[in-house]
PDB file of N, CA and C in Angstrom:
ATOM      1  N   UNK A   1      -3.433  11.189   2.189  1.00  0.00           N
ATOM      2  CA  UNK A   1      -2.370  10.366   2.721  1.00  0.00           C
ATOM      3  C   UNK A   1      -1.437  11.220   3.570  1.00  0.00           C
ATOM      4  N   UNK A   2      -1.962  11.585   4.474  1.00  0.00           N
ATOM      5  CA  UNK A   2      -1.095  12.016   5.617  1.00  0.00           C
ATOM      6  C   UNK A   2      -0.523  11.754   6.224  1.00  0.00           C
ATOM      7  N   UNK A   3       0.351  10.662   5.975  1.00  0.00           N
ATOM      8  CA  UNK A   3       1.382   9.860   6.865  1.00  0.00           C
ATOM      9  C   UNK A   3       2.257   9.288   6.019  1.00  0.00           C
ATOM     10  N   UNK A   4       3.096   9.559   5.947  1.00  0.00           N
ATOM     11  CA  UNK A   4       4.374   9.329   5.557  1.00  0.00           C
ATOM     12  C   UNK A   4       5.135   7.525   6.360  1.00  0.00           C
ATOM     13  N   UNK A   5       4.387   7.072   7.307  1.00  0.00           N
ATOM     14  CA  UNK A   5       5.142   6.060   7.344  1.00  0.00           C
ATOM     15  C   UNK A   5       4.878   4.714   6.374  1.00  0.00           C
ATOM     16  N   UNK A   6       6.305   3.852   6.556  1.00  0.00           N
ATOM     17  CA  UNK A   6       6.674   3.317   5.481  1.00  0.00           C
ATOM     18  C   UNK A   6       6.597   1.474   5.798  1.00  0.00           C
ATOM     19  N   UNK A   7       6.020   0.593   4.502  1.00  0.00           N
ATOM     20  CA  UNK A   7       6.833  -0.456   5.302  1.00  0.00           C
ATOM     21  C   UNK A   7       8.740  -1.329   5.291  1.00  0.00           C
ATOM     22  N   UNK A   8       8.912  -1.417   6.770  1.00  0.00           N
ATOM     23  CA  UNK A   8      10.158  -1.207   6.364  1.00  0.00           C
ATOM     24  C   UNK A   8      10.474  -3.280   6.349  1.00  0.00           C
ATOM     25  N   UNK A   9       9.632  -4.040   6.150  1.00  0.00           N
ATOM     26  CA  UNK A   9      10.263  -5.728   5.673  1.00  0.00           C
ATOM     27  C   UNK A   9       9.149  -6.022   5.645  1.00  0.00           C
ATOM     28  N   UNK A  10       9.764  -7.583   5.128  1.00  0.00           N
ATOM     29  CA  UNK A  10       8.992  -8.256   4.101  1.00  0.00           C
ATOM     30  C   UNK A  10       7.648  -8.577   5.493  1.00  0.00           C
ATOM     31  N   UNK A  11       7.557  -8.630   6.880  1.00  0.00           N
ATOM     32  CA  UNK A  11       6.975  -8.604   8.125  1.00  0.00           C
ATOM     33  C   UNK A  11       6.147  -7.651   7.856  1.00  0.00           C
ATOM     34  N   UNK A  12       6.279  -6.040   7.576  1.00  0.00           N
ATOM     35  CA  UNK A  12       5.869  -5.229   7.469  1.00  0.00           C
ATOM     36  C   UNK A  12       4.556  -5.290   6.639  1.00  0.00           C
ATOM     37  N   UNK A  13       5.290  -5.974   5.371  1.00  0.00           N
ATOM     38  CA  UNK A  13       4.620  -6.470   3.920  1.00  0.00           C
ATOM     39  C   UNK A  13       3.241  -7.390   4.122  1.00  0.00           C
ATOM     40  N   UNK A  14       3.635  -8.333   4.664  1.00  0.00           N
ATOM     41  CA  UNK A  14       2.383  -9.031   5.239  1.00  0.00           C
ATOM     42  C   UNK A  14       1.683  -8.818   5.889  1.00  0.00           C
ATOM     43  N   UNK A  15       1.732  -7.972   7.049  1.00  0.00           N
ATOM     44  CA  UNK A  15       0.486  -7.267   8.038  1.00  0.00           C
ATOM     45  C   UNK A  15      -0.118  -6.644   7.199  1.00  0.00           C
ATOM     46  N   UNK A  16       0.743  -5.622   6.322  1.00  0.00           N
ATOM     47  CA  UNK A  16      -0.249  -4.761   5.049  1.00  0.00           C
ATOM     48  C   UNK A  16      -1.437  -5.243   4.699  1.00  0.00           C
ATOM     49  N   UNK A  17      -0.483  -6.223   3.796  1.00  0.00           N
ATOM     50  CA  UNK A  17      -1.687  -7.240   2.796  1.00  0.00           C
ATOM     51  C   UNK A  17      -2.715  -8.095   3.609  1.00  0.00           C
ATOM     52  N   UNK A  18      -2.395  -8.202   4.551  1.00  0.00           N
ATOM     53  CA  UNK A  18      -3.449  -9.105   5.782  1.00  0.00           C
ATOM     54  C   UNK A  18      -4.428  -7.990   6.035  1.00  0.00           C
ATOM     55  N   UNK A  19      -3.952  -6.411   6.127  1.00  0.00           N
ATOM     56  CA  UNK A  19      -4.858  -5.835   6.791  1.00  0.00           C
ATOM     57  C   UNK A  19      -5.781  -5.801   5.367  1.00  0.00           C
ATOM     58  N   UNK A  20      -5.652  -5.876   4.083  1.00  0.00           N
ATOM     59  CA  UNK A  20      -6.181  -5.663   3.395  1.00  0.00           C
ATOM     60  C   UNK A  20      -7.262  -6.908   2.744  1.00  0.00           C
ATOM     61  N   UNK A  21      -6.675  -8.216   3.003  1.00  0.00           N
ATOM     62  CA  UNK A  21      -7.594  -8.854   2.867  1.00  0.00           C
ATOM     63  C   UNK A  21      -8.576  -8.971   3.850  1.00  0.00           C
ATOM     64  N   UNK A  22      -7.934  -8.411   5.278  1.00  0.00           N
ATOM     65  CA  UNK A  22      -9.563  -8.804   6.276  1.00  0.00           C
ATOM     66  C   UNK A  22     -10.647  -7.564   5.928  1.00  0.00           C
ATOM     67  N   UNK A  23     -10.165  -6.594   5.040  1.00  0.00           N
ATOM     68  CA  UNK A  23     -11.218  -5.351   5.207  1.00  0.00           C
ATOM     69  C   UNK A  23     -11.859  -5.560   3.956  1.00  0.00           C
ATOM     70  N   UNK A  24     -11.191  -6.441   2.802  1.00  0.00           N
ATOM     71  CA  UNK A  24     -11.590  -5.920   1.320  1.00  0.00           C
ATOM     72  C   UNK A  24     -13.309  -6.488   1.475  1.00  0.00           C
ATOM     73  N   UNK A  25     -13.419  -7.388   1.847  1.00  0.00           N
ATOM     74  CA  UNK A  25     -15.157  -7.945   2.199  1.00  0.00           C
ATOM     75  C   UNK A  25     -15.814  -7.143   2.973  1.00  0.00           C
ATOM     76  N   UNK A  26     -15.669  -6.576   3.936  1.00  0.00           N
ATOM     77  CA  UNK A  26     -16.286  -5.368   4.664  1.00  0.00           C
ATOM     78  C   UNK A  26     -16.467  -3.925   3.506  1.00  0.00           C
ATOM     79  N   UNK A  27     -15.993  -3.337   2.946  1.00  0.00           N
ATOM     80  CA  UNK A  27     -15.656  -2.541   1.606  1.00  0.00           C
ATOM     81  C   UNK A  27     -16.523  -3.288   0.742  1.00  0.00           C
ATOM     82  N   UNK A  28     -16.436  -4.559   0.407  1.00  0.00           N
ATOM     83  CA  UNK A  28     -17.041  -4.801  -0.959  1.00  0.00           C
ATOM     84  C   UNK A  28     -18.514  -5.414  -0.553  1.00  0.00           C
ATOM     85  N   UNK A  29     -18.824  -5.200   0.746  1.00  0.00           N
ATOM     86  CA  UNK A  29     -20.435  -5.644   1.077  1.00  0.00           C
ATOM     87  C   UNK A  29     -21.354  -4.103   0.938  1.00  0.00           C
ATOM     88  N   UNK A  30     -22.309  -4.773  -0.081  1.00  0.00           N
ATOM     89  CA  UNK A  30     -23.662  -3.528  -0.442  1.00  0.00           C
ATOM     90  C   UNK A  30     -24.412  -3.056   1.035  1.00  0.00           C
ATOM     91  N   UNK A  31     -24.112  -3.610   1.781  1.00  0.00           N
ATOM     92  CA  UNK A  31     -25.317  -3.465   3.378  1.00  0.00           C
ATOM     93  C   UNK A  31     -24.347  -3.514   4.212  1.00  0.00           C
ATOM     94  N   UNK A  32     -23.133  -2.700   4.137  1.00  0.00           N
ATOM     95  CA  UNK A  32     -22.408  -3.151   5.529  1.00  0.00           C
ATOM     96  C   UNK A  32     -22.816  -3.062   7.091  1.00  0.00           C
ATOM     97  N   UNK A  33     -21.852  -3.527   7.567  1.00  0.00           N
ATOM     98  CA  UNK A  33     -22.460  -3.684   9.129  1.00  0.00           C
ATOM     99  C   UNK A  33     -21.962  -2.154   9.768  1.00  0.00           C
ATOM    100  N   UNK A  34     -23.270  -1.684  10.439  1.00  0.00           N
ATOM    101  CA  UNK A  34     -22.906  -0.040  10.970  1.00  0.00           C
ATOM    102  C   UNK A  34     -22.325   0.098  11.878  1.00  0.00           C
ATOM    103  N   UNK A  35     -21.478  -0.946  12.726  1.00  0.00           N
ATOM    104  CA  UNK A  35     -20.783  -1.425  13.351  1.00  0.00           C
ATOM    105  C   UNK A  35     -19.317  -0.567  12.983  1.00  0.00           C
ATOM    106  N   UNK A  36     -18.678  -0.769  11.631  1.00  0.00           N
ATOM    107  CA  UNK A  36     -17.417  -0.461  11.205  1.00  0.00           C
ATOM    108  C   UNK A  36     -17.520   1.011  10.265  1.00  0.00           C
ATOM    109  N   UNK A  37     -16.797   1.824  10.675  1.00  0.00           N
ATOM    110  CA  UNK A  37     -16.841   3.256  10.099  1.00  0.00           C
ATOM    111  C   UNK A  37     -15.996   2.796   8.628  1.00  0.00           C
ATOM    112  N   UNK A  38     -17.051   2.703   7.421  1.00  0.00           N
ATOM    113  CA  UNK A  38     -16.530   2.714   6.533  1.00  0.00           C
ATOM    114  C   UNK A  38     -15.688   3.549   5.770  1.00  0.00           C
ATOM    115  N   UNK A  39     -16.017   5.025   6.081  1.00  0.00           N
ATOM    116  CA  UNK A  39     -15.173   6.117   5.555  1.00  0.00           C
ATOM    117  C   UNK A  39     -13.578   6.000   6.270  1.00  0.00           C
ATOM    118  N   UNK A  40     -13.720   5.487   7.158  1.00  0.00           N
ATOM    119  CA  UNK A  40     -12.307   5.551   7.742  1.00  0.00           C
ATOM    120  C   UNK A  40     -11.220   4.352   7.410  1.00  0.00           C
ATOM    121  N   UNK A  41     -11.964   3.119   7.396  1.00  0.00           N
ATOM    122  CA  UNK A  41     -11.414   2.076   6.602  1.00  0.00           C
ATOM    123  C   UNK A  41     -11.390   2.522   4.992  1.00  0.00           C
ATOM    124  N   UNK A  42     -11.986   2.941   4.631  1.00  0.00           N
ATOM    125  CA  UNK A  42     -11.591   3.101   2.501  1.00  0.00           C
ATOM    126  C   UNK A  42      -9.988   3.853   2.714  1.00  0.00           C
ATOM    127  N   UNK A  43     -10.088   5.115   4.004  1.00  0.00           N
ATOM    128  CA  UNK A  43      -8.627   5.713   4.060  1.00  0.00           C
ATOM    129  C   UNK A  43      -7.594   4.492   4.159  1.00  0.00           C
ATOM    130  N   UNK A  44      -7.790   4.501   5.018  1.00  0.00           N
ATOM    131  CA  UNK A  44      -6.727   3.556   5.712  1.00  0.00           C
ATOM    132  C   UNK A  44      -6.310   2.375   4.718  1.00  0.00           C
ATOM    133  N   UNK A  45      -7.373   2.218   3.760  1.00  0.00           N
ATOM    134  CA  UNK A  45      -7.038   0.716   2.760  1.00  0.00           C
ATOM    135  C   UNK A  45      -6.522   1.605   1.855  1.00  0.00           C
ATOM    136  N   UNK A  46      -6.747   3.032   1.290  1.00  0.00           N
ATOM    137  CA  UNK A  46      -5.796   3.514  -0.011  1.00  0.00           C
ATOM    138  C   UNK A  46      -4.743   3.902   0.734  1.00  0.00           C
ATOM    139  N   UNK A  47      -4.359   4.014   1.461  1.00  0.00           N
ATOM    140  CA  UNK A  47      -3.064   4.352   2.054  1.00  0.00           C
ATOM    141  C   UNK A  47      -2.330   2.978   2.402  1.00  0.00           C
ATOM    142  N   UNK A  48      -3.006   2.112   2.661  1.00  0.00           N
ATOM    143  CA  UNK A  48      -2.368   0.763   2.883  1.00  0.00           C
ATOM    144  C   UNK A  48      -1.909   0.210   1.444  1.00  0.00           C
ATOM    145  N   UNK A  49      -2.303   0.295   0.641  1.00  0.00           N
ATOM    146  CA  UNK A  49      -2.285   0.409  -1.067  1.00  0.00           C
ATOM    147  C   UNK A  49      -1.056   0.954  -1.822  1.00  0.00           C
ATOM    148  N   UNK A  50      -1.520   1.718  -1.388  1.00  0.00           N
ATOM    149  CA  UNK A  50      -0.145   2.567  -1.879  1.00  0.00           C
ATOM    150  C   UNK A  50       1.030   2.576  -1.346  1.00  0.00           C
ATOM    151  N   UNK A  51       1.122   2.145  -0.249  1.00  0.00           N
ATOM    152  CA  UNK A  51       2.733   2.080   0.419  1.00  0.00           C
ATOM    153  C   UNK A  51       3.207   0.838   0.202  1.00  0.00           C
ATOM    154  N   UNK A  52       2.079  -0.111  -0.025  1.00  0.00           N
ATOM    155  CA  UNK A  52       2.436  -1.467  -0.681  1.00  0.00           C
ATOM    156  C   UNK A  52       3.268  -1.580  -1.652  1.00  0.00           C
ATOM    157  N   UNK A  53       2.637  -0.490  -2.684  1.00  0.00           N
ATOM    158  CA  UNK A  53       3.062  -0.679  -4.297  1.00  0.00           C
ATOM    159  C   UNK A  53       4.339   0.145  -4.500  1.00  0.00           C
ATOM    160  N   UNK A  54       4.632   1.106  -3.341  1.00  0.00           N
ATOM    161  CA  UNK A  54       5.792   1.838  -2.882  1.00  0.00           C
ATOM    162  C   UNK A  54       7.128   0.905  -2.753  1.00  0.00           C
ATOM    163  N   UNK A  55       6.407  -0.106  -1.830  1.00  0.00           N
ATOM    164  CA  UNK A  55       7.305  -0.648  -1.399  1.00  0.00           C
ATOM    165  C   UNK A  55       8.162  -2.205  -2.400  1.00  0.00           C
ATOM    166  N   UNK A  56       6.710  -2.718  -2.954  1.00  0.00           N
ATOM    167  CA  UNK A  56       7.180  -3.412  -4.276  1.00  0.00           C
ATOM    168  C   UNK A  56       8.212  -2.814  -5.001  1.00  0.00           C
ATOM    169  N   UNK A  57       7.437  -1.069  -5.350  1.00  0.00           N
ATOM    170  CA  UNK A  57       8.697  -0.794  -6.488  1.00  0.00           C
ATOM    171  C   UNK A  57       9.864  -0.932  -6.093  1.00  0.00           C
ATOM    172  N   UNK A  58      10.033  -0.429  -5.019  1.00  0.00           N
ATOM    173  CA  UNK A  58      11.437   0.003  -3.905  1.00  0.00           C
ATOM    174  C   UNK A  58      11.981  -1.588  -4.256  1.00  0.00           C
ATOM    175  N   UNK A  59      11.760  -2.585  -4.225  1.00  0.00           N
ATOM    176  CA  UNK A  59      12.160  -3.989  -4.277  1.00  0.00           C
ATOM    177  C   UNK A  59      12.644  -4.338  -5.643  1.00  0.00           C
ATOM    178  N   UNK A  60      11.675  -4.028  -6.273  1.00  0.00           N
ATOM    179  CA  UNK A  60      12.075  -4.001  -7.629  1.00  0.00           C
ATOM    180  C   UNK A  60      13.047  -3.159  -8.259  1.00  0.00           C
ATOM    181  N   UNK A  61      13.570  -1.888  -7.757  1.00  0.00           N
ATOM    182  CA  UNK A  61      14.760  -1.592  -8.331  1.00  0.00           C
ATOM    183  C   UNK A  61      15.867  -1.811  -7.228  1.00  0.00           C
ATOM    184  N   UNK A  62      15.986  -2.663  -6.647  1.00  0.00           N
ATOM    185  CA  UNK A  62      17.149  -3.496  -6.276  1.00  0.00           C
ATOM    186  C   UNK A  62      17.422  -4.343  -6.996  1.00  0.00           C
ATOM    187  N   UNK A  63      16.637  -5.347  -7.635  1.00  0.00           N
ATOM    188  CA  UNK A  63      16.878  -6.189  -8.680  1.00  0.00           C
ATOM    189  C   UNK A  63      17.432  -5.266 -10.457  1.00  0.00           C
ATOM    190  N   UNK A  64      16.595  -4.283 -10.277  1.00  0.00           N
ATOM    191  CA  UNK A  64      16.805  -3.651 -11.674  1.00  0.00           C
ATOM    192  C   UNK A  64      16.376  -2.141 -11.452  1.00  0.00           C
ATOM    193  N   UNK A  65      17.891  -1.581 -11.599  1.00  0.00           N
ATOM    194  CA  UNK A  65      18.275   0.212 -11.683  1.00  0.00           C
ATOM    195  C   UNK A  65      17.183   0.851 -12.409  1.00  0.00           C
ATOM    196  N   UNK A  66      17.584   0.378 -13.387  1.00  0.00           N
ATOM    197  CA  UNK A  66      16.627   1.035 -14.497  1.00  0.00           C
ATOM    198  C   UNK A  66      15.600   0.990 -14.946  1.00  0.00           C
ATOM    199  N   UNK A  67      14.925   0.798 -13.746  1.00  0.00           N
ATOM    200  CA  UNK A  67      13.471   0.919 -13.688  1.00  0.00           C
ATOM    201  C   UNK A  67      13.267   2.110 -12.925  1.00  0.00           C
ATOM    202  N   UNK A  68      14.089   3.223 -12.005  1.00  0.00           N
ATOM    203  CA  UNK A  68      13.909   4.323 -11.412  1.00  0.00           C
ATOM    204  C   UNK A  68      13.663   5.282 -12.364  1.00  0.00           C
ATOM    205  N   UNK A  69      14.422   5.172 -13.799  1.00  0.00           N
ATOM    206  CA  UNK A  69      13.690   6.261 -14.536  1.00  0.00           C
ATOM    207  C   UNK A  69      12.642   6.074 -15.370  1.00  0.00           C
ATOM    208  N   UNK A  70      11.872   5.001 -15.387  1.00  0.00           N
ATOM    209  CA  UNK A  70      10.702   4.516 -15.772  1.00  0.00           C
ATOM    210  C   UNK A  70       9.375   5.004 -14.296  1.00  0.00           C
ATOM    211  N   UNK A  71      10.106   4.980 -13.451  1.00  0.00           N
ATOM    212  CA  UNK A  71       9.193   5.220 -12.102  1.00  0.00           C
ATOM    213  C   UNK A  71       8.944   6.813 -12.316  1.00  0.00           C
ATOM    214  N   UNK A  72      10.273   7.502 -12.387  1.00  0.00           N
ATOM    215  CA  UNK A  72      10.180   8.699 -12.634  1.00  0.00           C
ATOM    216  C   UNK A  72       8.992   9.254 -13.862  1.00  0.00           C
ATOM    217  N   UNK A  73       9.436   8.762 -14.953  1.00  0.00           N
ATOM    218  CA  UNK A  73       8.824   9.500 -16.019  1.00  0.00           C
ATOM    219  C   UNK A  73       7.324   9.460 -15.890  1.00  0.00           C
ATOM    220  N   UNK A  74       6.861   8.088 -15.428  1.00  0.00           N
ATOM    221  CA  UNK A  74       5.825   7.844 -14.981  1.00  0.00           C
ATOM    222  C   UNK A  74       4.893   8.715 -13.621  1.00  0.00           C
ATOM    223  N   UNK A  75       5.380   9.265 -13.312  1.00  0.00           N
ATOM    224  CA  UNK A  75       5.441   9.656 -11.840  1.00  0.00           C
ATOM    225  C   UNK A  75       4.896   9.051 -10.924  1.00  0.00           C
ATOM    226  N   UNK A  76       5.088   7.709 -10.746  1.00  0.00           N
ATOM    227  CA  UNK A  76       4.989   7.254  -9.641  1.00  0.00           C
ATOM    228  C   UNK A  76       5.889   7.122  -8.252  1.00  0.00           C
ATOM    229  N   UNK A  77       5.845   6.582  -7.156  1.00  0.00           N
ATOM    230  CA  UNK A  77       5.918   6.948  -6.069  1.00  0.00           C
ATOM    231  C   UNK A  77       6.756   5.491  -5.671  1.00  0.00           C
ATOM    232  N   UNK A  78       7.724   5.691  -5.021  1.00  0.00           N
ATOM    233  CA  UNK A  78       8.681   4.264  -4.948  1.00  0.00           C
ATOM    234  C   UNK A  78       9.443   4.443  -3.348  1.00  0.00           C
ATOM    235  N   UNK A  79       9.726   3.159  -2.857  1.00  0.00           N
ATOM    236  CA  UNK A  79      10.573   3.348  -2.014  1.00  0.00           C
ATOM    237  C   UNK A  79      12.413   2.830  -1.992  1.00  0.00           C
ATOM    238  N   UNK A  80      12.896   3.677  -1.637  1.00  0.00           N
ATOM    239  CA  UNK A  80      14.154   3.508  -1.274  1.00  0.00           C
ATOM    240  C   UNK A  80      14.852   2.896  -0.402  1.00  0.00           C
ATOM    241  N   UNK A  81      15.595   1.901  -0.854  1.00  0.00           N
ATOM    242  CA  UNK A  81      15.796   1.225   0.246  1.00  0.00           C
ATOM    243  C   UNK A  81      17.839   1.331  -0.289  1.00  0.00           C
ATOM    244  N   UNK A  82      18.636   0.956   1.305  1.00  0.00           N
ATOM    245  CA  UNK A  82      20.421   1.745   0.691  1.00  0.00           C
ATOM    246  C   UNK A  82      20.350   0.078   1.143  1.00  0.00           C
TER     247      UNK A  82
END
């Protein structure tokens, strides 16, 4: 995950998840088409993944603080939003 960028709205949020439902069938076909570089899409979908769930958390402790030291102890990965 070499990129550090982030999504920054709920706009952001949905292209994500869009990009992820148009690829998850391409990924989950046994014979894919040699057409689409699969190694480069699996990146691009765990990195799309994870900034997702970044960005959930980040949402979720706006509603509730005290879930940052539950993120922490856990060591997971969250976004910040002021």
């Amino acid at each position: 995950m070499s990129s550090k960028k982030r999504i920054v709205d709920e706009e952001g949020y949905q292209t994500a998840i869009d990009y992820l439902t148009e690829h998850a069938p391409i990924l989950d076909d046994p014979l894919p088409d040699p057409k689409y570089d699969i190694e480069k899409i699996k990146k691009i979908y765990a990195v799309t993944e994870q900034r997702i769930h970044e960005y959930r958390r980040g949402q979720m402790l706006l509603l509730h603080p005290y879930l940052k030291k539950i993120y922490k102890a856990a060591g997971v990965e969250y976004q910040e939003f002021k």
